[in-house]
N, C-alpha and C. Protein backbone atom coordinates (compact mmCIF):
# COMPACT_ATOMS: atom_id res chain seq x y z
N UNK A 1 76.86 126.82 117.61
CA UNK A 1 78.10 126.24 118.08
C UNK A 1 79.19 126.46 117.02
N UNK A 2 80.35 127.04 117.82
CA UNK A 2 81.60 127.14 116.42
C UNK A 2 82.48 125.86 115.98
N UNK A 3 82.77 126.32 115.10
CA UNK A 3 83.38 124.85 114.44
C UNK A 3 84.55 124.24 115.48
N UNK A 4 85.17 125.33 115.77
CA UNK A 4 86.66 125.44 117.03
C UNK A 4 86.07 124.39 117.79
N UNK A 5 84.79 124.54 118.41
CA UNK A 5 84.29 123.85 119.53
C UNK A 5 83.77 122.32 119.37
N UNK A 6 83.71 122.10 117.99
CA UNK A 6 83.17 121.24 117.95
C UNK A 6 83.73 119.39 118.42
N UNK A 7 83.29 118.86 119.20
CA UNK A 7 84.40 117.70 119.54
C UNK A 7 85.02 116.77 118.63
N UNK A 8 85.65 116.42 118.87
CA UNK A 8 86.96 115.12 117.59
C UNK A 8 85.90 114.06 117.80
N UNK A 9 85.63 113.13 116.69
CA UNK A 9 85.08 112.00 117.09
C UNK A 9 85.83 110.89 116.25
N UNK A 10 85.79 109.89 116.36
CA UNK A 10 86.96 108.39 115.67
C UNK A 10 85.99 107.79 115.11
N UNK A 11 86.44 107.07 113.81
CA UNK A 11 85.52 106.65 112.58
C UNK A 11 86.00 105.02 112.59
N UNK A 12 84.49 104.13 112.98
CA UNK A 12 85.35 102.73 112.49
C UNK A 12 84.15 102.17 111.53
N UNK A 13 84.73 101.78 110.38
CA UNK A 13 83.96 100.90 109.44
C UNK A 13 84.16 99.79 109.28
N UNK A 14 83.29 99.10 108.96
CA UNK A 14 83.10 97.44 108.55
C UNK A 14 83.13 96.94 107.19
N UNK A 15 84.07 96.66 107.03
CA UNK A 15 83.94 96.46 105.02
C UNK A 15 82.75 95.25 105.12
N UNK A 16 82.49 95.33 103.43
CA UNK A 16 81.86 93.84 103.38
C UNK A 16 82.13 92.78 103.75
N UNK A 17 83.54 92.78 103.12
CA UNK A 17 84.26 91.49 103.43
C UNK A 17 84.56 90.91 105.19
N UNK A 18 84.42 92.20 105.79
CA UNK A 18 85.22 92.05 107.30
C UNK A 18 83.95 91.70 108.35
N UNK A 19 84.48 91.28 109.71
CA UNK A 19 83.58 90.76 110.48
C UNK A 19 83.78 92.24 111.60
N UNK A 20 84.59 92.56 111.48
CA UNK A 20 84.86 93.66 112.39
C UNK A 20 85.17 95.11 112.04
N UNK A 21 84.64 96.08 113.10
CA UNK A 21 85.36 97.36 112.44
C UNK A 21 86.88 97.65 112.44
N UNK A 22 86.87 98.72 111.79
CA UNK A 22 88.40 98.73 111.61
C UNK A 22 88.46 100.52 111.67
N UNK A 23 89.76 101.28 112.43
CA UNK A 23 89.54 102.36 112.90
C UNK A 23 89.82 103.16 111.41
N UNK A 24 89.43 104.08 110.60
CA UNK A 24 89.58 104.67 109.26
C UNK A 24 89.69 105.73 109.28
N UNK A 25 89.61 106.80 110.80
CA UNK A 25 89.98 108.15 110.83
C UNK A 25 89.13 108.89 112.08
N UNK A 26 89.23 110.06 111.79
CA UNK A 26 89.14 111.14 113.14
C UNK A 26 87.85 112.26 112.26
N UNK A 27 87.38 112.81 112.54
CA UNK A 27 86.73 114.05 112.20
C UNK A 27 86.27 114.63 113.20
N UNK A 28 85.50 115.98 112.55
CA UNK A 28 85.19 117.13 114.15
C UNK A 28 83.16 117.32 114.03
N UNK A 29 82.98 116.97 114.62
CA UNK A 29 81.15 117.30 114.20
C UNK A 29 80.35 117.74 115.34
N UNK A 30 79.24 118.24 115.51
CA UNK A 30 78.92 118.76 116.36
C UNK A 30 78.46 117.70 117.21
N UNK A 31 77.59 116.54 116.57
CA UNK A 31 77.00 115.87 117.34
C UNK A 31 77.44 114.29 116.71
N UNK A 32 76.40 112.79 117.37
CA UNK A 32 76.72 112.14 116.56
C UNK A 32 76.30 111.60 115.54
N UNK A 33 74.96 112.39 115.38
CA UNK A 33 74.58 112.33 113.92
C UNK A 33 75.48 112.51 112.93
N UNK A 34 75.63 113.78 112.99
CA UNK A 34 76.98 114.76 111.69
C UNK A 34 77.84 113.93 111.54
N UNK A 35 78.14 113.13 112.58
CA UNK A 35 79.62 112.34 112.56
C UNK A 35 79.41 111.23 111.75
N UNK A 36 78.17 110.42 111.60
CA UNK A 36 78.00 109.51 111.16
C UNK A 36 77.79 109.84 109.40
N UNK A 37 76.53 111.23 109.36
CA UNK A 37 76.72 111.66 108.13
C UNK A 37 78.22 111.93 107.66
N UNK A 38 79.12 112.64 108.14
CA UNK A 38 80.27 113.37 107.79
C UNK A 38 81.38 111.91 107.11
N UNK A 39 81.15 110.61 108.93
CA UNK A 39 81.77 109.88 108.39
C UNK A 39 81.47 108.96 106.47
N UNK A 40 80.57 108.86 106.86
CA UNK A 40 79.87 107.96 105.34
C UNK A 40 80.30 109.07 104.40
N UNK A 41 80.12 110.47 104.16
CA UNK A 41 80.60 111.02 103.25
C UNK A 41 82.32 110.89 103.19
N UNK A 42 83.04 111.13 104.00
CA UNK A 42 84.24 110.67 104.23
C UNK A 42 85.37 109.57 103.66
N UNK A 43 84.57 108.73 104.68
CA UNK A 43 85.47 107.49 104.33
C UNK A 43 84.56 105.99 104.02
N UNK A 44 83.57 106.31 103.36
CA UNK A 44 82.59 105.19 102.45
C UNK A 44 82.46 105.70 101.18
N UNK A 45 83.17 106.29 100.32
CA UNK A 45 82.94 107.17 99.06
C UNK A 45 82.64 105.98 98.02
N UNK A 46 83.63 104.79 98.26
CA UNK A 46 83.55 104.00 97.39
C UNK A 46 82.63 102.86 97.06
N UNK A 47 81.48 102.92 98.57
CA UNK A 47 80.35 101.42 98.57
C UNK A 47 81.29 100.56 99.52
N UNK A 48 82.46 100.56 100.42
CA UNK A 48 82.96 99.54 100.93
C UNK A 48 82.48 99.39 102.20
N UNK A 49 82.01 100.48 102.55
CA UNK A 49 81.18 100.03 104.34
C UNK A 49 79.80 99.67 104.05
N UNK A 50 79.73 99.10 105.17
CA UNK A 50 78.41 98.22 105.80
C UNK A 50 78.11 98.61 107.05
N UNK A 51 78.83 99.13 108.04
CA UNK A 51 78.33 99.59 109.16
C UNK A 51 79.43 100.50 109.64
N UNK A 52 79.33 101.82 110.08
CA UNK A 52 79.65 102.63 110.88
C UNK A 52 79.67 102.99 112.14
N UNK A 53 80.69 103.08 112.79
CA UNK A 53 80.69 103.63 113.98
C UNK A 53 81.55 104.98 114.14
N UNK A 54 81.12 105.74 115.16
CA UNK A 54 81.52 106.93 115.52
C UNK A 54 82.02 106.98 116.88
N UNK A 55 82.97 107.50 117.83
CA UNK A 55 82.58 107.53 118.67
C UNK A 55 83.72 108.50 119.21
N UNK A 56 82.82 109.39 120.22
CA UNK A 56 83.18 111.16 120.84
C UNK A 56 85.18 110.18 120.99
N UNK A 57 86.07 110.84 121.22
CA UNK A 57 87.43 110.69 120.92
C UNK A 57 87.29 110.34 122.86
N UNK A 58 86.95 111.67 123.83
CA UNK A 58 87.08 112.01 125.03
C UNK A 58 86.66 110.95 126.02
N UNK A 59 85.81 109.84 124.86
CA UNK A 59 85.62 108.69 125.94
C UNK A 59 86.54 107.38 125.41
N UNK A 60 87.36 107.46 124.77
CA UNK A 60 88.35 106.49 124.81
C UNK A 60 89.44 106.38 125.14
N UNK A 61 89.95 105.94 126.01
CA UNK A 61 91.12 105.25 127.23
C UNK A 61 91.88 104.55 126.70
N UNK A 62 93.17 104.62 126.94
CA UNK A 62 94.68 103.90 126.46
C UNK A 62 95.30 103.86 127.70
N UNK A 63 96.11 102.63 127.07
CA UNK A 63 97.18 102.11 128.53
C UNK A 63 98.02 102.52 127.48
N UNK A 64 98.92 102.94 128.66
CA UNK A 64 100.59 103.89 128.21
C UNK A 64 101.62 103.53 127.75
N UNK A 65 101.98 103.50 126.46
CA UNK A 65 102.85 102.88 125.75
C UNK A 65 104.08 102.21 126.64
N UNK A 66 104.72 103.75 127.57
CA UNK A 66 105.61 103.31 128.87
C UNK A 66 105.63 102.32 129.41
N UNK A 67 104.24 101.81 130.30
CA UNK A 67 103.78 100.82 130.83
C UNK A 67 103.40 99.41 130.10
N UNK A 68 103.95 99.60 128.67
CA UNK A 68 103.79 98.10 128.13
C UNK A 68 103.95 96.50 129.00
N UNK A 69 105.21 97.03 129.00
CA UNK A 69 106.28 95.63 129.72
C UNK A 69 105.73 94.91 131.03
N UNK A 70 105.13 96.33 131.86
CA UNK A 70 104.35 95.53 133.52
C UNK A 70 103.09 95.40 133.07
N UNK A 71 102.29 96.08 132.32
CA UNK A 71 100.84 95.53 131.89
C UNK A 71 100.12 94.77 131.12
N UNK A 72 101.42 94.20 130.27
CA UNK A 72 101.06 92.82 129.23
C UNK A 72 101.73 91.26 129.75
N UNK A 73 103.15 91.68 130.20
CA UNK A 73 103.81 90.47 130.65
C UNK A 73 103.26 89.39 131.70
N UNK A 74 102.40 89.90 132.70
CA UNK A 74 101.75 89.54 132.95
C UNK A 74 101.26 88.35 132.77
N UNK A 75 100.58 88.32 131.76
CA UNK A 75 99.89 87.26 131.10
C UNK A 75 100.83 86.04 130.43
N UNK A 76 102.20 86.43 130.38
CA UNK A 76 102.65 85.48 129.61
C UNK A 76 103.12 83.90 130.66
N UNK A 77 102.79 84.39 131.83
CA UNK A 77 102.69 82.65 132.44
C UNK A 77 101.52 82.14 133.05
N UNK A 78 100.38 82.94 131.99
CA UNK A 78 99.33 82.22 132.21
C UNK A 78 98.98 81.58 130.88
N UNK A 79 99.09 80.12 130.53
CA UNK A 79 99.11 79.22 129.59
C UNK A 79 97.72 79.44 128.85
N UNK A 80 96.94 79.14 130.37
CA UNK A 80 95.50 79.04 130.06
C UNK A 80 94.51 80.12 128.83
N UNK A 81 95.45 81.24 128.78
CA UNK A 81 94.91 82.13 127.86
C UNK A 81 95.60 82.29 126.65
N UNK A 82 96.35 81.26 126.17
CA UNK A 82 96.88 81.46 124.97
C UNK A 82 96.45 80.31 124.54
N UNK A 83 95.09 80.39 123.37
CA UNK A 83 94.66 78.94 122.94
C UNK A 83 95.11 78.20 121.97
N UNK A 84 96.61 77.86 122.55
CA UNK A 84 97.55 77.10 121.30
C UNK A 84 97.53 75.61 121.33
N UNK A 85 96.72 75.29 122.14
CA UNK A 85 96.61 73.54 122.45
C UNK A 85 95.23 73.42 122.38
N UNK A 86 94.32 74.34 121.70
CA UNK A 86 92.79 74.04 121.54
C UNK A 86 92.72 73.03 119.85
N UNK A 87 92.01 72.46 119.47
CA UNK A 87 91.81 71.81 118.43
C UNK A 87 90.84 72.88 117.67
N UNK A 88 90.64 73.41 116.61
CA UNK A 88 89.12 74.29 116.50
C UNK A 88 89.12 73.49 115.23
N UNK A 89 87.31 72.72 115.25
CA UNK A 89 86.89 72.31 114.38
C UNK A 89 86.43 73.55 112.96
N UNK A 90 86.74 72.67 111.53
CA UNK A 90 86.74 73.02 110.28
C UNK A 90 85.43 73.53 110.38
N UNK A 91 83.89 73.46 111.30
CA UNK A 91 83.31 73.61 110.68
C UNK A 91 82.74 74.94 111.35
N UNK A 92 83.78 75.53 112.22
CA UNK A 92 83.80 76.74 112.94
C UNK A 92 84.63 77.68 111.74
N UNK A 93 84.10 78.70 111.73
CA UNK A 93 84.46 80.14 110.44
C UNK A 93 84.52 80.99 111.07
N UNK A 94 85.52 81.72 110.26
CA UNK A 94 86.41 83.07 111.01
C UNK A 94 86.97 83.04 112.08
N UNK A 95 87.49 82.17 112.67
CA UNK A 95 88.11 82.28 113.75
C UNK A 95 90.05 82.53 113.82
C-alpha cells in the first residue's frame, strides 16, 4: 500500500491529570495499529498520555458551522437541560 493511499486518522490523548481525551492531531497510517504506534511516537514523547485513541478521520461527522443558529438555539427554551438550579453535592468530583 502507498503512502498517498494511506487514510488520515485523528489522535486523542488522555493526560494524567485529565478525565477525558483531548483531540492532539491528525496523522496518515495504514491501519489502526500504526496509528496508535505512530500516535504514541508522535504526540506522547514526553510520558503525558495514559490512553490513546485513534480514529479513521472518514467516520467522523460535523454539523455545519452555517447551520449553527437553527441547530443549537433550539435548546435554549428548554430550561430542563441547562443544570443551573441543580445543587451538586461536595462529595461528587470532577464535575
Amino acid at each position: 500500500m502507498d503512502q498517498k493511499e494511506w487514510p488520515l486518522w485523528e489522535v486523542f490523548i488522555r493526560s494524567k491529570q485529565g478525565l477525558d481525551h483531548k483531540h492532539v492531531g491528525s496523522l496518515h497510517a495504514a491501519d489502526a495499529a500504526m496509528a496508535i504506534q505512530n500516535a504514541r511516537d508522535v504526540y506522547t514523547r514526553r510520558m503525558e498520555g495514559v490512553s490513546i485513541w485513534v480514529v479513521e478521520s472518514r467516520h467522523i461527522h460535523a454539523s455545519n458551522p452555517d447551520d449553527a443558529a437553527a441547530f443549537f438555539d433550539p435548546a435554549n427554551d428548554k430550561v430542563y437541560r441547562h443544570p443551573t438550579f441543580y445543587e451538586v453535592p461536595d462529595s461528587i468530583k470532577h464535575m
